[in-house]
N, C-alpha and C. Protein backbone atom coordinates (compact mmCIF):
# COMPACT_ATOMS: atom_id res chain seq x y z
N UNK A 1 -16.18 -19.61 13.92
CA UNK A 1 -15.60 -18.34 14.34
C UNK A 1 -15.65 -18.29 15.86
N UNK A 2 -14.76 -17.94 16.50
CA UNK A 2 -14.50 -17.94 18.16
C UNK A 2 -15.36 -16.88 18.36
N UNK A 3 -15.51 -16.56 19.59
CA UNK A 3 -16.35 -15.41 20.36
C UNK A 3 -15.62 -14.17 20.40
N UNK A 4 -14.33 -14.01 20.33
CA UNK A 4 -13.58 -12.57 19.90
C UNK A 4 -14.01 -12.17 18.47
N UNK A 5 -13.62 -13.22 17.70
CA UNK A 5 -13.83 -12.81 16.71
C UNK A 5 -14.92 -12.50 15.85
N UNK A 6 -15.99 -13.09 16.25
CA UNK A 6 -17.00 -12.77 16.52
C UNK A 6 -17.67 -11.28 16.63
N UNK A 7 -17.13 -10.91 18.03
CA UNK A 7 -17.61 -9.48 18.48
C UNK A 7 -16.82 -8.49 17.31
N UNK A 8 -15.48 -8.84 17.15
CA UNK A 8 -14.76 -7.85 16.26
C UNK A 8 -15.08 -7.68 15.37
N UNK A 9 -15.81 -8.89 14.44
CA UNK A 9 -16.62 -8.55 12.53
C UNK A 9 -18.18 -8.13 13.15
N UNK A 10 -19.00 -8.20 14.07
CA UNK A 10 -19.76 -7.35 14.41
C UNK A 10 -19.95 -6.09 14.45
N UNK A 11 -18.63 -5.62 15.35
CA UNK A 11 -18.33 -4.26 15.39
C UNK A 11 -17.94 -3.78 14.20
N UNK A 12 -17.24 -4.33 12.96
CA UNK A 12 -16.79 -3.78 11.77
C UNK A 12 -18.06 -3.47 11.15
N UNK A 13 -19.13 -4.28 10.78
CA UNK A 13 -20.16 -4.23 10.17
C UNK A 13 -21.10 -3.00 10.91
N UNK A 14 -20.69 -2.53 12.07
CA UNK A 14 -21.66 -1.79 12.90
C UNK A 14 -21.18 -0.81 12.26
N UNK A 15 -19.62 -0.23 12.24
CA UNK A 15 -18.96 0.81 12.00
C UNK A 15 -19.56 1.13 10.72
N UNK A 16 -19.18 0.29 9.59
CA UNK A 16 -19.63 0.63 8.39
C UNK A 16 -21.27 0.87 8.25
N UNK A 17 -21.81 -0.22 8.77
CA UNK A 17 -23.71 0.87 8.94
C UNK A 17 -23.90 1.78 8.93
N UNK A 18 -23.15 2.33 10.51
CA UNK A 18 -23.04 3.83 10.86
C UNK A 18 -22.78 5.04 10.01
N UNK A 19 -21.55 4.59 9.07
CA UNK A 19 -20.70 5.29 8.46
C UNK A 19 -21.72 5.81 7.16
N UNK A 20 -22.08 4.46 6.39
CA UNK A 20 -22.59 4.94 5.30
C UNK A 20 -24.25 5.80 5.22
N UNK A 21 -25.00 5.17 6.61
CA UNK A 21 -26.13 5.65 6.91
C UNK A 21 -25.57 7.24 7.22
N UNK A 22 -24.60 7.73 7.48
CA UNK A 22 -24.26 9.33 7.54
C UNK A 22 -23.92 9.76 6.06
N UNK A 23 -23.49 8.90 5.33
CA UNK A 23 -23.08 9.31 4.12
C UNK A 23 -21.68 9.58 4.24
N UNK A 24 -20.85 9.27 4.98
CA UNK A 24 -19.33 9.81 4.82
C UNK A 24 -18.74 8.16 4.45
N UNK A 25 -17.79 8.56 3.43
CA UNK A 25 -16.40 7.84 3.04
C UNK A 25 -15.74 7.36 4.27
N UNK A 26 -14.89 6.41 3.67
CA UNK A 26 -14.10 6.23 5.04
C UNK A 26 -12.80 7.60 5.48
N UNK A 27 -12.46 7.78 4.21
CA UNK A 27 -11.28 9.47 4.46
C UNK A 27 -12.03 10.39 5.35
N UNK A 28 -13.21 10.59 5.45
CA UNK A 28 -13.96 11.57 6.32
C UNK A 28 -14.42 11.09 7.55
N UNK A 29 -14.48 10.01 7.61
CA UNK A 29 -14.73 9.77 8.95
C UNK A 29 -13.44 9.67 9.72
N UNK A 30 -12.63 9.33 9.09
CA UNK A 30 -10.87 9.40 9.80
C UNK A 30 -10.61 10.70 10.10
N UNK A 31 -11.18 11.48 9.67
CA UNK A 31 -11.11 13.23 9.31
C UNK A 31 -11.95 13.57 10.73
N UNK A 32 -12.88 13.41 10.91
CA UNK A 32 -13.95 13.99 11.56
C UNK A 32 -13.66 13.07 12.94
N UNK A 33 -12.75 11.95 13.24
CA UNK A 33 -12.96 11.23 14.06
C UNK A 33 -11.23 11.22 14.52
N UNK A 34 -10.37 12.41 14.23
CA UNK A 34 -9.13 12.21 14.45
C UNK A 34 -8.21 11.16 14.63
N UNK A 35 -8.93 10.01 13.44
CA UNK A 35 -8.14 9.02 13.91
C UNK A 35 -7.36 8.38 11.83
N UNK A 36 -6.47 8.02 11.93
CA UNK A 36 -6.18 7.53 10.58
C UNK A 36 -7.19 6.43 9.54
N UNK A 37 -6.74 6.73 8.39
CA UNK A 37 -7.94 6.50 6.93
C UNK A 37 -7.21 4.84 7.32
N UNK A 38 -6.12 4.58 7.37
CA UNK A 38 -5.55 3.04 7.56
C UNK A 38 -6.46 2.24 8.36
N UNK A 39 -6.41 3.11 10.14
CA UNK A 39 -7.30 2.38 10.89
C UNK A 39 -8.71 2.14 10.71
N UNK A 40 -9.55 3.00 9.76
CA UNK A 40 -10.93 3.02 9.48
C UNK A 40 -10.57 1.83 8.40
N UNK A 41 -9.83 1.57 7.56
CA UNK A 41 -9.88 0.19 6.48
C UNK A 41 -9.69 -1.09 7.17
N UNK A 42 -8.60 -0.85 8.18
CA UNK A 42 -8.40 -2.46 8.91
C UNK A 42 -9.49 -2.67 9.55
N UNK A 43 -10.33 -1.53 10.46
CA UNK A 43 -11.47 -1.84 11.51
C UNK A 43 -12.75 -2.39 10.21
N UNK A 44 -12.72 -2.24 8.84
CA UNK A 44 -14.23 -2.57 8.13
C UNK A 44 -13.26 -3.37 7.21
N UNK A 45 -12.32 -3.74 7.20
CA UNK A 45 -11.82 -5.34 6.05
C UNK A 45 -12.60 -6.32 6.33
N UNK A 46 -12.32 -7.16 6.17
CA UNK A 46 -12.85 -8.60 6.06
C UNK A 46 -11.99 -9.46 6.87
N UNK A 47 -10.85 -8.63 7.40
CA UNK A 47 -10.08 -9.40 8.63
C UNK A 47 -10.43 -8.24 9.66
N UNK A 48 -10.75 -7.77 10.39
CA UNK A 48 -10.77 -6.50 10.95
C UNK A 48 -10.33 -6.75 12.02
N UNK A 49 -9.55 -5.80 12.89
CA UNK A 49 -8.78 -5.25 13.75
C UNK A 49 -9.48 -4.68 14.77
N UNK A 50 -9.03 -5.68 15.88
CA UNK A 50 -9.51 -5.12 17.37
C UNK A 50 -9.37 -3.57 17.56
N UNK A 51 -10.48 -2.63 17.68
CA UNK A 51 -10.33 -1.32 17.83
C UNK A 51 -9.84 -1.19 19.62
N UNK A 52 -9.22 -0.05 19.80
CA UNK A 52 -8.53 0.26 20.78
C UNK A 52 -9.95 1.00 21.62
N UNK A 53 -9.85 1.20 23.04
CA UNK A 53 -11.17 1.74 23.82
C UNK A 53 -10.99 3.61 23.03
N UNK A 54 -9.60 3.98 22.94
CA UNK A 54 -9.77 5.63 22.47
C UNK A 54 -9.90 5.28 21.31
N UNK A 55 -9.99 4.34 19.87
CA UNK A 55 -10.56 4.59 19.13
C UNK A 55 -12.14 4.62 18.97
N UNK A 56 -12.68 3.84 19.72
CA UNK A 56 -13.58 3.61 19.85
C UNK A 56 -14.85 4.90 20.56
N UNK A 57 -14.28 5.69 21.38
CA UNK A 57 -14.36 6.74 22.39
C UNK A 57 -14.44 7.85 21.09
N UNK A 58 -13.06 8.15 20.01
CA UNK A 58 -13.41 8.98 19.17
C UNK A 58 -14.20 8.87 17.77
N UNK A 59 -14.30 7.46 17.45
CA UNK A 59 -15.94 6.76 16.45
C UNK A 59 -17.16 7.27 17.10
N UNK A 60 -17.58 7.11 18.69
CA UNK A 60 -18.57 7.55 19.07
C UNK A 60 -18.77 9.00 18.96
N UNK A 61 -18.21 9.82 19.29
CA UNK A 61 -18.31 11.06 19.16
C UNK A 61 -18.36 11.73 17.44
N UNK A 62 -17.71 11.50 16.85
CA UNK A 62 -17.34 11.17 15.37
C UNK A 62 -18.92 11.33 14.94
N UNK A 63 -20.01 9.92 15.05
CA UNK A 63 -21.31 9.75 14.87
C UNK A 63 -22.00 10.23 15.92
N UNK A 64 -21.68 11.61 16.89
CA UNK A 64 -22.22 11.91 17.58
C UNK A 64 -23.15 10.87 18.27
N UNK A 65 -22.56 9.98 19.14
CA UNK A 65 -23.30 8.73 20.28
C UNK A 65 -22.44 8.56 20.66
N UNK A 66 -22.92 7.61 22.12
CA UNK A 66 -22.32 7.30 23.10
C UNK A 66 -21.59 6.29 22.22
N UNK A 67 -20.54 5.83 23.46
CA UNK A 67 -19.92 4.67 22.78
C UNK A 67 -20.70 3.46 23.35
N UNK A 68 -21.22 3.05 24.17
CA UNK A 68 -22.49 2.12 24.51
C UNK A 68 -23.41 2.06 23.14
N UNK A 69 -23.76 3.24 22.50
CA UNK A 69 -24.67 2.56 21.33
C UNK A 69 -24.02 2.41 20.09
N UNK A 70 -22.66 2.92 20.05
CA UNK A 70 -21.88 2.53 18.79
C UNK A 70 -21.47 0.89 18.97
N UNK A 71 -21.26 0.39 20.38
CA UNK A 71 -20.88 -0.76 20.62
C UNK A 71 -22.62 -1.85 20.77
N UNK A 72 -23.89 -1.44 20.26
CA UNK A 72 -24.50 -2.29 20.57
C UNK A 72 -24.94 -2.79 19.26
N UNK A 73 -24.88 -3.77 19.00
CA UNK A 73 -24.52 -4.89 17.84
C UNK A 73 -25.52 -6.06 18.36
């Protein structure tokens, strides 16, 4: 696995930690994080999708944290 890709199934696995340690679905965190239920499935697949810096900006807030500790993996 290259070093992008790498960081990107890191970050998926972080997201989903996050997610389920709150107890929300992925529909509610798309909900609570103004961002689409699509983009919360591509960012935690098993191919996952480079998140954008404003998605990332509204995940942190979403799990109430910075985006520095949503991004530390």
């Amino acid at each position: 696995m290259n070093d992008d890709r790498e960081i990107v199934w890191k970050f998926s696995k972080r997201l989903r930690e996050l997610r389920e340690k709150d107890g929300l679905t992925q529909e509610k965190l798309a909900e609570i994080a103004d961002i689409s239920y699509k983009n919360i499935q591509y960012l935690e697949s098993r191919n996952p999708t480079c998140p954008s810096l404003i998605t990332i900006e509204k995940l942190a807030r979403a799990f109430k944290i910075s985006p520095s500790k949503l991004l530390n993996f």
